[in-house]
Protein backbone atom coordinates (compact mmCIF):
# COMPACT_ATOMS: atom_id res chain seq x y z
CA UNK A 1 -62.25 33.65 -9.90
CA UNK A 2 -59.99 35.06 -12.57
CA UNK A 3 -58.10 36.83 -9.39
CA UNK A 4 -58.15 34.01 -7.15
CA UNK A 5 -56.36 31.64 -10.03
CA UNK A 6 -54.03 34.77 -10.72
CA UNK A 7 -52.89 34.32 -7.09
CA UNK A 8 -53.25 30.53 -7.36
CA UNK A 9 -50.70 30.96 -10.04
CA UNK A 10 -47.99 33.18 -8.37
CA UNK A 11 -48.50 30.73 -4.83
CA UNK A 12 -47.60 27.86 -7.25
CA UNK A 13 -44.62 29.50 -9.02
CA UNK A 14 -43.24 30.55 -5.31
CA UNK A 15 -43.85 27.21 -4.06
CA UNK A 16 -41.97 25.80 -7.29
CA UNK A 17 -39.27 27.94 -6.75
CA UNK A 18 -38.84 27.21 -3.26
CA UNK A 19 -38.88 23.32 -4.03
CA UNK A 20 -35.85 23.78 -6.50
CA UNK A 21 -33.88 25.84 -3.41
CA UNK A 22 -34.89 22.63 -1.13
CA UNK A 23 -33.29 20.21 -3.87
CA UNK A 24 -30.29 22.59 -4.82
CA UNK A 25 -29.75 22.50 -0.58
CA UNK A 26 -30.22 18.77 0.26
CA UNK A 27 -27.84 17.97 -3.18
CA UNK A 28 -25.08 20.48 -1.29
CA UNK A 29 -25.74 18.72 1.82
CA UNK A 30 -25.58 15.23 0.27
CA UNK A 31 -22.25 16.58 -1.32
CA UNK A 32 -21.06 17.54 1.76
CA UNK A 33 -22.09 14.45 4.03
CA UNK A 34 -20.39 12.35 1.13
CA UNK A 35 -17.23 14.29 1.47
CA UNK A 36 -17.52 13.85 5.39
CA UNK A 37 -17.97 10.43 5.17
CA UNK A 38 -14.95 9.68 2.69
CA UNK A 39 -13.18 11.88 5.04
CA UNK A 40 -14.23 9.49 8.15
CA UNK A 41 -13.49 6.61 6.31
CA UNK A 42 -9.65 7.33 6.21
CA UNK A 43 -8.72 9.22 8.86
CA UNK A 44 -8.95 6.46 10.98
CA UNK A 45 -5.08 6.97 11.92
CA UNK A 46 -5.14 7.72 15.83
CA UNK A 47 -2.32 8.37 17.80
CA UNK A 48 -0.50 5.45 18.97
CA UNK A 49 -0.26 4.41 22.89
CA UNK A 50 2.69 2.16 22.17
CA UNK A 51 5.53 4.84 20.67
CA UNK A 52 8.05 3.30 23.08
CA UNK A 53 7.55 -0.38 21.80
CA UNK A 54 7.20 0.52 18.02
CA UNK A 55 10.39 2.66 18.33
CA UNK A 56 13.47 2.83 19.49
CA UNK A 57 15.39 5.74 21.01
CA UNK A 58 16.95 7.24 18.54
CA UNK A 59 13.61 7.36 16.94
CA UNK A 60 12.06 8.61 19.32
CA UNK A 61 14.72 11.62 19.81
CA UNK A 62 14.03 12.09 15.79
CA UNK A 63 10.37 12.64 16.23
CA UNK A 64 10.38 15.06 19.33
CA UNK A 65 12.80 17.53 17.54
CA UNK A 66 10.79 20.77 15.80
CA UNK A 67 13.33 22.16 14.37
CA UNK A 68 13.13 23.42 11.12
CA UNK A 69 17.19 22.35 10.20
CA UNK A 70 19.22 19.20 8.10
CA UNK A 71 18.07 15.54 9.43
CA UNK A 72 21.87 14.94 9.53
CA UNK A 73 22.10 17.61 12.29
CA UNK A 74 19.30 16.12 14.20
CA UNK A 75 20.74 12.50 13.96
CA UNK A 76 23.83 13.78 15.37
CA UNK A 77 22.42 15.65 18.22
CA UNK A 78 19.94 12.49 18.85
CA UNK A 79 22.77 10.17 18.52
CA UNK A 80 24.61 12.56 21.31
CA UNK A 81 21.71 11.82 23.23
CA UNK A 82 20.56 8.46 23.70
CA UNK A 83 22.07 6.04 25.93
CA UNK A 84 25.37 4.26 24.79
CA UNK A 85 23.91 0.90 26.76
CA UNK A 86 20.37 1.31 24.65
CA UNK A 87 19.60 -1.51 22.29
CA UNK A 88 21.92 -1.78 18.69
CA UNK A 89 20.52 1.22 16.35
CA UNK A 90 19.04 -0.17 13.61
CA UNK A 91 20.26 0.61 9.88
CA UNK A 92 19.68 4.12 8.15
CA UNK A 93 16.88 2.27 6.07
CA UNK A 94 15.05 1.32 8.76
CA UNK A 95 14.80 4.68 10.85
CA UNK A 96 11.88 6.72 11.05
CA UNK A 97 11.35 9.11 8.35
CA UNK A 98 13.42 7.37 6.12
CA UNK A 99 13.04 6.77 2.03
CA UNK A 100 15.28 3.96 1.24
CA UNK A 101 15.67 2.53 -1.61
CA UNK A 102 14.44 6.25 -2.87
CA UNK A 103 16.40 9.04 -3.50
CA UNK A 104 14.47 11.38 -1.88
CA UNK A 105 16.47 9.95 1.52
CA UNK A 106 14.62 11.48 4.52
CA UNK A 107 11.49 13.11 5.12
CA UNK A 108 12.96 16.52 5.06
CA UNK A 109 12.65 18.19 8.35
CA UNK A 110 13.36 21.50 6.67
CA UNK A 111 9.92 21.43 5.06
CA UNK A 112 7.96 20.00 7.98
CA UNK A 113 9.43 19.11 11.31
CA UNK A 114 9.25 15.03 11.92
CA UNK A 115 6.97 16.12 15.47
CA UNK A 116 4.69 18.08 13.05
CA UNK A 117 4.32 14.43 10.60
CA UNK A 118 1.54 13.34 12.76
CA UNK A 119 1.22 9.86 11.08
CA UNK A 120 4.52 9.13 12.06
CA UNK A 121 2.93 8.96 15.42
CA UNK A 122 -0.16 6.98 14.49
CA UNK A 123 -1.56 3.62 13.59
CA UNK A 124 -4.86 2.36 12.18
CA UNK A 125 -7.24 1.50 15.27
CA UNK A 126 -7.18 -2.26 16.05
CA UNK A 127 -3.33 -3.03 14.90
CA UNK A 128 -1.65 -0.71 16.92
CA UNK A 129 -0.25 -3.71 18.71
CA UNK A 130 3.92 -4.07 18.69
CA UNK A 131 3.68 -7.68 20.10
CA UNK A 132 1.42 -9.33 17.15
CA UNK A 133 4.43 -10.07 14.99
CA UNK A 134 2.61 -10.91 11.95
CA UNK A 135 5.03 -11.73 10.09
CA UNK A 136 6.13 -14.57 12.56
CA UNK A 137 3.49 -16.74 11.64
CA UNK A 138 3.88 -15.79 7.40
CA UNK A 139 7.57 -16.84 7.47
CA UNK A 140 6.75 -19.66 9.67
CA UNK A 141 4.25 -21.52 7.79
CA UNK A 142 5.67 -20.10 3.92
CA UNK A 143 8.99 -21.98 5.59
CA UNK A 144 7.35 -25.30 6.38
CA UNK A 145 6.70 -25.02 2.31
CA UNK A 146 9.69 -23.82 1.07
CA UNK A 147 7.34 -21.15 -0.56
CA UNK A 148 8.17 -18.09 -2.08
CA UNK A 149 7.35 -14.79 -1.28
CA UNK A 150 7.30 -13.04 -4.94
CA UNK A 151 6.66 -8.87 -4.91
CA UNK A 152 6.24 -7.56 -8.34
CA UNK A 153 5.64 -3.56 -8.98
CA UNK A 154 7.51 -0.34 -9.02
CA UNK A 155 9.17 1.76 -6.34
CA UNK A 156 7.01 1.59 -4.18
CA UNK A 157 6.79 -1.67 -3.72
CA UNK A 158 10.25 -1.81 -3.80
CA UNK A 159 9.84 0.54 -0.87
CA UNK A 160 7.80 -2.01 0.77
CA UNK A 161 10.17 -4.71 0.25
CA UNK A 162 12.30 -2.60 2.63
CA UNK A 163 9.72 -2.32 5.14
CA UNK A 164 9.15 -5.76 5.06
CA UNK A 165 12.90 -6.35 6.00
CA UNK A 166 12.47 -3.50 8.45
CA UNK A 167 9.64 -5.78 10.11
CA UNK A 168 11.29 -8.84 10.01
CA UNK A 169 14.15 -7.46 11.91
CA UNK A 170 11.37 -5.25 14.73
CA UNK A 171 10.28 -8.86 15.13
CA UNK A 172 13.69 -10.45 15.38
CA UNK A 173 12.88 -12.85 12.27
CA UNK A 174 16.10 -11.50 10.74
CA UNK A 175 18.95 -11.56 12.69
CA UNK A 176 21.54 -9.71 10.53
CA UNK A 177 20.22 -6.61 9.06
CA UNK A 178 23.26 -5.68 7.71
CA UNK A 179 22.96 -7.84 5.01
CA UNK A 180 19.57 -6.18 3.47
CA UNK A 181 21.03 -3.94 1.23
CA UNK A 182 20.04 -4.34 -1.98
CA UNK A 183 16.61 -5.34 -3.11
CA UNK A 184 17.19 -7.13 -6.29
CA UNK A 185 19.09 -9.69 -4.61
CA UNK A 186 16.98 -13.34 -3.60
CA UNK A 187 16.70 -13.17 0.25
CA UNK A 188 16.16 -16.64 2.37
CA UNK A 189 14.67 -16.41 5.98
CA UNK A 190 13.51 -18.84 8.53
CA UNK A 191 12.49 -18.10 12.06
CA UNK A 192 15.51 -18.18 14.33
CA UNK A 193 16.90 -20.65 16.85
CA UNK A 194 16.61 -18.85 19.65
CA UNK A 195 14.22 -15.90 21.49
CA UNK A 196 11.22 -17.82 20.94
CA UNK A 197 8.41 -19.03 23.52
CA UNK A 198 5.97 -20.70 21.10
CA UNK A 199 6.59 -24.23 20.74
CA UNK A 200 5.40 -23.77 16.84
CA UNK A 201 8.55 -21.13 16.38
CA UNK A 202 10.89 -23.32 17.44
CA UNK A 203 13.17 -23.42 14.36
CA UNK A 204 13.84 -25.97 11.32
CA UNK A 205 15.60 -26.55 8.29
CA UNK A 206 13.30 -25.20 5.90
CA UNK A 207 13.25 -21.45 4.89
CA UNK A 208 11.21 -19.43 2.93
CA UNK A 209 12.21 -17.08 -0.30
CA UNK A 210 12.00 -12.94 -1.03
CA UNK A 211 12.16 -11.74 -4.32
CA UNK A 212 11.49 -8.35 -5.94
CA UNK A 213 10.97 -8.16 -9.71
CA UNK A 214 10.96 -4.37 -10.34
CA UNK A 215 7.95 -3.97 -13.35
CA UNK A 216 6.88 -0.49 -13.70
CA UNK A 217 4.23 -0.78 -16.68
CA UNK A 218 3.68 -2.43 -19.68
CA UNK A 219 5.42 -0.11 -22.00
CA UNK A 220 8.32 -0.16 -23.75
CA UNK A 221 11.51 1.43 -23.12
CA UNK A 222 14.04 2.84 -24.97
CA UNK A 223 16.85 -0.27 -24.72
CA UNK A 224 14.15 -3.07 -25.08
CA UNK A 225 14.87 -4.88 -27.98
CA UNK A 226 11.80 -7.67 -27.81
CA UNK A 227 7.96 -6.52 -28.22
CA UNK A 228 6.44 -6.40 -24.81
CA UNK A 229 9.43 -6.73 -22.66
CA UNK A 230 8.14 -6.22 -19.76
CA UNK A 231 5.17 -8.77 -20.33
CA UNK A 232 7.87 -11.56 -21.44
CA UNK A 233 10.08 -10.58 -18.68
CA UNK A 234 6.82 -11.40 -15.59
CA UNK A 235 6.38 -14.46 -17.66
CA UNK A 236 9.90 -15.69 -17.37
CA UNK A 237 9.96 -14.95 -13.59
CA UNK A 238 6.54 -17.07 -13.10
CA UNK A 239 8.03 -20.18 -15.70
CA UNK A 240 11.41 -20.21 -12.95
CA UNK A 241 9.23 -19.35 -9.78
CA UNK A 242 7.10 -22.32 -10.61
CA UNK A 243 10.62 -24.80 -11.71
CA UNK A 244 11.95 -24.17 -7.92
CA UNK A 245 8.79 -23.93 -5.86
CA UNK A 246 5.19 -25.74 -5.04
CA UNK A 247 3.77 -22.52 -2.88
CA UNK A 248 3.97 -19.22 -4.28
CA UNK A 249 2.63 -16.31 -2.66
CA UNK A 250 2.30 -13.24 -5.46
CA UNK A 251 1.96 -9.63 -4.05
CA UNK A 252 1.74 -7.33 -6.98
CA UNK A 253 0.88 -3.67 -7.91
CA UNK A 254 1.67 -1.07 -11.27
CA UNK A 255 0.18 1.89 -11.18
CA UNK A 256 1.72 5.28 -10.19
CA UNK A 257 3.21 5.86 -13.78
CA UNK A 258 -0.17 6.17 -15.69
CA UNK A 259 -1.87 9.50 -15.50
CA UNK A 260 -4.39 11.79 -16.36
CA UNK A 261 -2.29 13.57 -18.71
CA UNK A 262 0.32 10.69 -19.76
CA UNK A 263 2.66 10.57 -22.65
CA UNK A 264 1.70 8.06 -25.15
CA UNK A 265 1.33 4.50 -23.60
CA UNK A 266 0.39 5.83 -19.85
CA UNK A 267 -3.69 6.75 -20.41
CA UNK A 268 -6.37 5.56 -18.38
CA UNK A 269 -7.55 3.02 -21.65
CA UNK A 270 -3.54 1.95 -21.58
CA UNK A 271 -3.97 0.68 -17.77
CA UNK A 272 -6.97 -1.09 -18.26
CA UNK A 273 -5.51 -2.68 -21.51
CA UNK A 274 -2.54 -3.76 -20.34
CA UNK A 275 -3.34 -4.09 -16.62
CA UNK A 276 -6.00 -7.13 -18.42
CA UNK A 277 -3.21 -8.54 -19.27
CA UNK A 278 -1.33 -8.82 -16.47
CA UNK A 279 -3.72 -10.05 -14.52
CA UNK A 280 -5.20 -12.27 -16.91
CA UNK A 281 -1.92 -13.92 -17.34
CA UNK A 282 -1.27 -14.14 -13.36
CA UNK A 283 -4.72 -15.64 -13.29
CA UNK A 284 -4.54 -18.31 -15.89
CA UNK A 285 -0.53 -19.36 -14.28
CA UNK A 286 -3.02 -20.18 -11.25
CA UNK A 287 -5.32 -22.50 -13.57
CA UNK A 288 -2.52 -24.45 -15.37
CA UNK A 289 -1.07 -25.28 -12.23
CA UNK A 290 -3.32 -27.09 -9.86
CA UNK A 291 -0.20 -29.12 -8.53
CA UNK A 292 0.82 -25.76 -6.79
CA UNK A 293 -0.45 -23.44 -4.41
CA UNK A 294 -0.57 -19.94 -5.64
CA UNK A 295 -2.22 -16.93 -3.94
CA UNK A 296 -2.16 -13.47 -6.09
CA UNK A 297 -2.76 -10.59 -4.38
CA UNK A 298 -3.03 -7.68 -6.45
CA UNK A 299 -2.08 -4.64 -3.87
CA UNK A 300 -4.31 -1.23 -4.55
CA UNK A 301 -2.05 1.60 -5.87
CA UNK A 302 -1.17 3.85 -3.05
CA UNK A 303 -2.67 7.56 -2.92
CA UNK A 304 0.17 10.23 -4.45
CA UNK A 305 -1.18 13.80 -2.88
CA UNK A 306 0.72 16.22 -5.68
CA UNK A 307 -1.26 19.46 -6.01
CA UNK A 308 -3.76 18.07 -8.38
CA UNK A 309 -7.74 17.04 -7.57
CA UNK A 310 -7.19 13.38 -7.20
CA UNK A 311 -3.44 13.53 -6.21
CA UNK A 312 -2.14 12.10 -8.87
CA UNK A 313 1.06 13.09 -10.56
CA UNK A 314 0.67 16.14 -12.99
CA UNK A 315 1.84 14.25 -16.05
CA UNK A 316 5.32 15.76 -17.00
CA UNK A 317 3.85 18.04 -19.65
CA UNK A 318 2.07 20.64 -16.93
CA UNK A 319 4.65 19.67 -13.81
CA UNK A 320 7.39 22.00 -14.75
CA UNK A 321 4.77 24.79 -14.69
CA UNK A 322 3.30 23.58 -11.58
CA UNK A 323 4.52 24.75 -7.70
CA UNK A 324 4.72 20.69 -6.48
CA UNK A 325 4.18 20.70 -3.38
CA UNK A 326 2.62 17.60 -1.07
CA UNK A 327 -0.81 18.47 0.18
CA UNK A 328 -3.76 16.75 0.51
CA UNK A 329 -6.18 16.12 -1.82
CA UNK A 330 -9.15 17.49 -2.82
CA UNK A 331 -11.22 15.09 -4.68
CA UNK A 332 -11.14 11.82 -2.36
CA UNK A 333 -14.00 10.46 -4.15
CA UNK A 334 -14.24 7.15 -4.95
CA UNK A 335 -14.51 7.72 -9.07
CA UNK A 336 -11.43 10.39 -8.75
CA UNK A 337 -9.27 6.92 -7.93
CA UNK A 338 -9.63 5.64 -10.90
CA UNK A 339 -6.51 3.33 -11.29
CA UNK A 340 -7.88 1.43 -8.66
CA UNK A 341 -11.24 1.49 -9.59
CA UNK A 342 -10.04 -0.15 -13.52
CA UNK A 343 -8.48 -2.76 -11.60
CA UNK A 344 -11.63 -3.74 -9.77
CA UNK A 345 -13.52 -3.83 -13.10
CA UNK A 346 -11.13 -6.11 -14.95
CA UNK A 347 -11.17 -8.70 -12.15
CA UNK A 348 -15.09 -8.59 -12.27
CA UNK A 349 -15.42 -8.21 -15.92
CA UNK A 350 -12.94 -11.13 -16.62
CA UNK A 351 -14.16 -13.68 -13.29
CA UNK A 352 -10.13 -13.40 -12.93
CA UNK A 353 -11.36 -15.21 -9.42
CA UNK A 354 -8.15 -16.13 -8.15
CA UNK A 355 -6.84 -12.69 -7.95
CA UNK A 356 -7.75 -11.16 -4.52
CA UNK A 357 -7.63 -7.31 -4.04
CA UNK A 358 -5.70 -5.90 -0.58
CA UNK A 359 -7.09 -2.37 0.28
CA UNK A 360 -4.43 -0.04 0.93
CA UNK A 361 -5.37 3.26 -0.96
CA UNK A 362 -8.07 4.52 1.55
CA UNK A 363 -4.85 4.08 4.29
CA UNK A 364 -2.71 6.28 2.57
CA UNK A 365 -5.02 8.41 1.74
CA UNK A 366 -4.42 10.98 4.61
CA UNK A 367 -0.95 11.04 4.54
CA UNK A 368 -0.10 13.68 2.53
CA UNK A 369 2.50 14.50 5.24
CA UNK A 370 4.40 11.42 5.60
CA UNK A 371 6.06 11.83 1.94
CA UNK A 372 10.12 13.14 1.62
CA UNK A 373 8.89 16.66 -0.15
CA UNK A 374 12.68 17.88 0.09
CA UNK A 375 14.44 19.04 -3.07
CA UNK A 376 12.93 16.83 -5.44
CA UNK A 377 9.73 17.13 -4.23
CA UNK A 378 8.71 13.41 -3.77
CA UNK A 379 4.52 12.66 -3.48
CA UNK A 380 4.74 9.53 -4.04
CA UNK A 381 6.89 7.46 -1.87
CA UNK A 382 6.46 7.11 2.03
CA UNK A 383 8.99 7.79 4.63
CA UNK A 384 9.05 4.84 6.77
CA UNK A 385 7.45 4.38 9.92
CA UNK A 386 6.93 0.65 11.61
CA UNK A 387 2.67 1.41 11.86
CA UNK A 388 2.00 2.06 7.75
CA UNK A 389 2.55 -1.69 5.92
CA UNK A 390 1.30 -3.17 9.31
CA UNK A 391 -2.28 -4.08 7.54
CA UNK A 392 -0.53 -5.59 4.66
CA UNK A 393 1.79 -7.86 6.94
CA UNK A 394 -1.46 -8.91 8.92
CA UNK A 395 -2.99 -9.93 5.19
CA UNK A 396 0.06 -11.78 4.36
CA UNK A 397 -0.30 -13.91 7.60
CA UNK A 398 -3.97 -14.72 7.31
CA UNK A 399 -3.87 -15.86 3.76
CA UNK A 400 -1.47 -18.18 4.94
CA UNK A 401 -3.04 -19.95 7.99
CA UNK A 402 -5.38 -21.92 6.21
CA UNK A 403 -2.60 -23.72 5.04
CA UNK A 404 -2.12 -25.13 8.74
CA UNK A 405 -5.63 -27.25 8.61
CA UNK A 406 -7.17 -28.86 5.54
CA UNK A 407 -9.89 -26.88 3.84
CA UNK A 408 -13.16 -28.39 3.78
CA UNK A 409 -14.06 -29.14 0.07
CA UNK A 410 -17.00 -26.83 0.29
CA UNK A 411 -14.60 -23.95 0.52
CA UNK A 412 -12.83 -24.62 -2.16
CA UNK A 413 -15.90 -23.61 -4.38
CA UNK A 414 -16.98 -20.86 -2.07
CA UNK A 415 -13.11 -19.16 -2.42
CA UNK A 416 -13.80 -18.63 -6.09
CA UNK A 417 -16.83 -16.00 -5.28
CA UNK A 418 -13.65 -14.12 -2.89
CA UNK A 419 -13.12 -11.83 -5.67
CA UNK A 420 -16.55 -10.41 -6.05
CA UNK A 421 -16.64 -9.40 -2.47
CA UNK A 422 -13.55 -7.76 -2.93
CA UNK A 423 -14.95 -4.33 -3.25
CA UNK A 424 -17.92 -4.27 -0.96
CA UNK A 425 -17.74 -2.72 2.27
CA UNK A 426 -18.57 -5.43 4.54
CA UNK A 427 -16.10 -8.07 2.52
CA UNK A 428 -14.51 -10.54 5.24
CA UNK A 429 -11.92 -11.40 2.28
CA UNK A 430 -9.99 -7.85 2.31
CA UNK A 431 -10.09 -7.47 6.04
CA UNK A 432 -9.03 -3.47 7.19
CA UNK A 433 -8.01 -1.77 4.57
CA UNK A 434 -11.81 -1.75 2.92
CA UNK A 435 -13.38 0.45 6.10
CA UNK A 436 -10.14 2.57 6.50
């Protein structure tokens, strides 16, 4: 008996052992299948079957070269090229692989070839569709208002503000692009007079407003002479939006300058702090005004791919030692975004319920190819390409339609919960960007 429990003893130690191998195996594999699901979730960017209607020739020449040489040589040898008789080339800003307003200029073709970009060639599955002009119906309805447009954010949105133009003109909203070309200025538009078959395009009077106010962060600068400039600057803006118009339409983001190892101001607890704020005060302009019709949309902050875990920028005290260099990143977990993960938590922790989130990291999450690397090493801004803001336009346009019919007064209490969807998978009020 004493022999038998001996054995009894060593079978139970072997079986023990094996049990913690089993756990330590199905926690790699749930590791793994996590990793390969985030992965899924945002590489949803196919190849596009409509390259010939999102681009035009020149473009097209651009993106077949594989040469490893200057973009200016391959313009010239594309503009040799194409057809004198083609349709007007578009401006510098608006040609694929371009950075404007950023310095960074081009995607640099002598780091990676514009053939090799592959997302310059794709779209996200169920918008890779030239002909839905989104923005035709935004500008049309935001006209009938006289509504504003207002984009508030760094760079990158300023970025954005360009592609917007860049759309607007694909869709032959705009008909002068030559006069985009500076993106502080106030920009009208209304739909044009002619090249229209809908009977609700058919122009009018009334014209809708683009503005960009360019607000980093939170923190103070060296030449700001009032506490919180920045704060007292947004609240300005809002006191004169809300003096000229009676539909405002508020597409906002700040993000990319606070990091895991920031200077003093630019911490994770600084972002929450004074991203509260913000959106706290963008909330409350929507309470004291029930006489207007305001929409906020707070836009997620887009993924940066330096050579860091979670892609974000190295903070300047370890970049100078670092080799930065796009690639893409490593840690794509949920928790490792945690900018946009703060923001989520202030808008539930505060019922801010009037701010509505549009998904947009999980789409840029893959393209750690589509940035201008060059010289100065740019992560963080996009080259352009017509496919990559396509989800936002489509967002812009369907928080507008309601605006056509009368909402039933049962919706007006049910909008208030839209905020608490915002971060759940199967939300209908972030449409897209939340499975991509």
């Amino acid at each position: 008996m004493i022999h038998k429990g001996g054995h009894d003893g060593e079978e139970m130690k072997e079986m023990f052992a094996l049990l913690i191998v089993c756990w330590l195996f199905l926690a790699a594999v749930c590791v793994v299948a996590e990793k390969k699901v985030a992965s899924t979730d945002v590489s949803e960017w196919q190849k596009s079957t409509h390259l010939e209607k999102w681009y035009q020739p020149l473009d097209l020449c651009l993106l077949s070269d594989r040469r490893n040489v200057s973009i200016d040589v391959i313009v010239k040898d594309c503009l040799a090229k194409i057809p004198k008789e083609g349709p007007p080339i578009q401006p510098v800003r608006c040609r694929v692989g371009n950075t404007w307003p950023s310095r960074s200029a081009y995607c640099d073709p002598e780091d990676i070839p514009l053939a090799d970009r592959e997302h310059l060639l794709s779209s996200i599955p169920g918008l890779d569709d030239p002909s839905a002009n989104p923005l035709r119906d935004f500008v049309r309805i935001l006209s009938k208002r006289k509504g504003l447009l207002l984009m508030i954010g760094d760079s990158v949105m300023q970025q954005f503000y360009s592609a917007l133009a860049c759309e607007l003109e694909r869709e032959g909203i705009w008909d002068d692009p030559a006069k985009f070309t500076n993106t502080d200025e106030t920009r009208t538009v209304a739909l044009p007079s002619s090249n229209t078959s809908r009977p609700e395009d058919v122009a009018t009077d009334a014209s809708a407003t683009l503005q960009f106010l360019p607000i980093y962060h939170l923190v103070n600068g060296r030449y700001d002479r009032v506490p919180q400039a920045a704060l007292h600057h947004l609240r300005n803006a809002l006191k004169q939006a809300l003096s000229k118009y009676r539909t405002i339409v508020i597409l906002i983001n700040m993000g990319l300058h606070y990091v895991d190892n920031p200077v003093a101001g630019f911490s994770k607890d600084d972002y929450a702090q004074q991203m509260t704020t913000v959106l706290t005060t963008l909330h409350q302009t929507v309470i004291d005004h029930p006489d207007h019709t305001i929409k906020v949309l707070w836009r997620e902050t887009t993924a940066q791919h330096f050579p860091t875990p979670n892609g974000y920028w190295p903070g300047v005290k370890y970049a100078t030692h670092m080799r930065l260099q796009c690639t893409a990143i490593q840690d794509g977990s949920p928790q490792a975004d945690w900018r946009n993960r703060a923001i989520e938590q202030i808008i539930v922790q505060h019922n801010l319920f009037s701010v509505q989130i549009v998904r947009f990291y999980n789409i840029t999450l893959p393209l750690w190819s589509a940035h201008p690397n060059g010289r100065l090493r740019d992560c963080t801004h996009f080259c352009w390409f017509p496919m990559l803001y396509q989800s936002i336009f489509h967002r812009l346009r369907e928080v507008v339609l309601p605006w056509e019919t009368p909402k039933p007064n049962n919706a007006i209490k049910a909008s208030r919960s839209d905020v608490h969807q915002a971060h759940r998978p199967d939300s209908t009020v972030v449409p897209l960007a939340v499975t991509v």
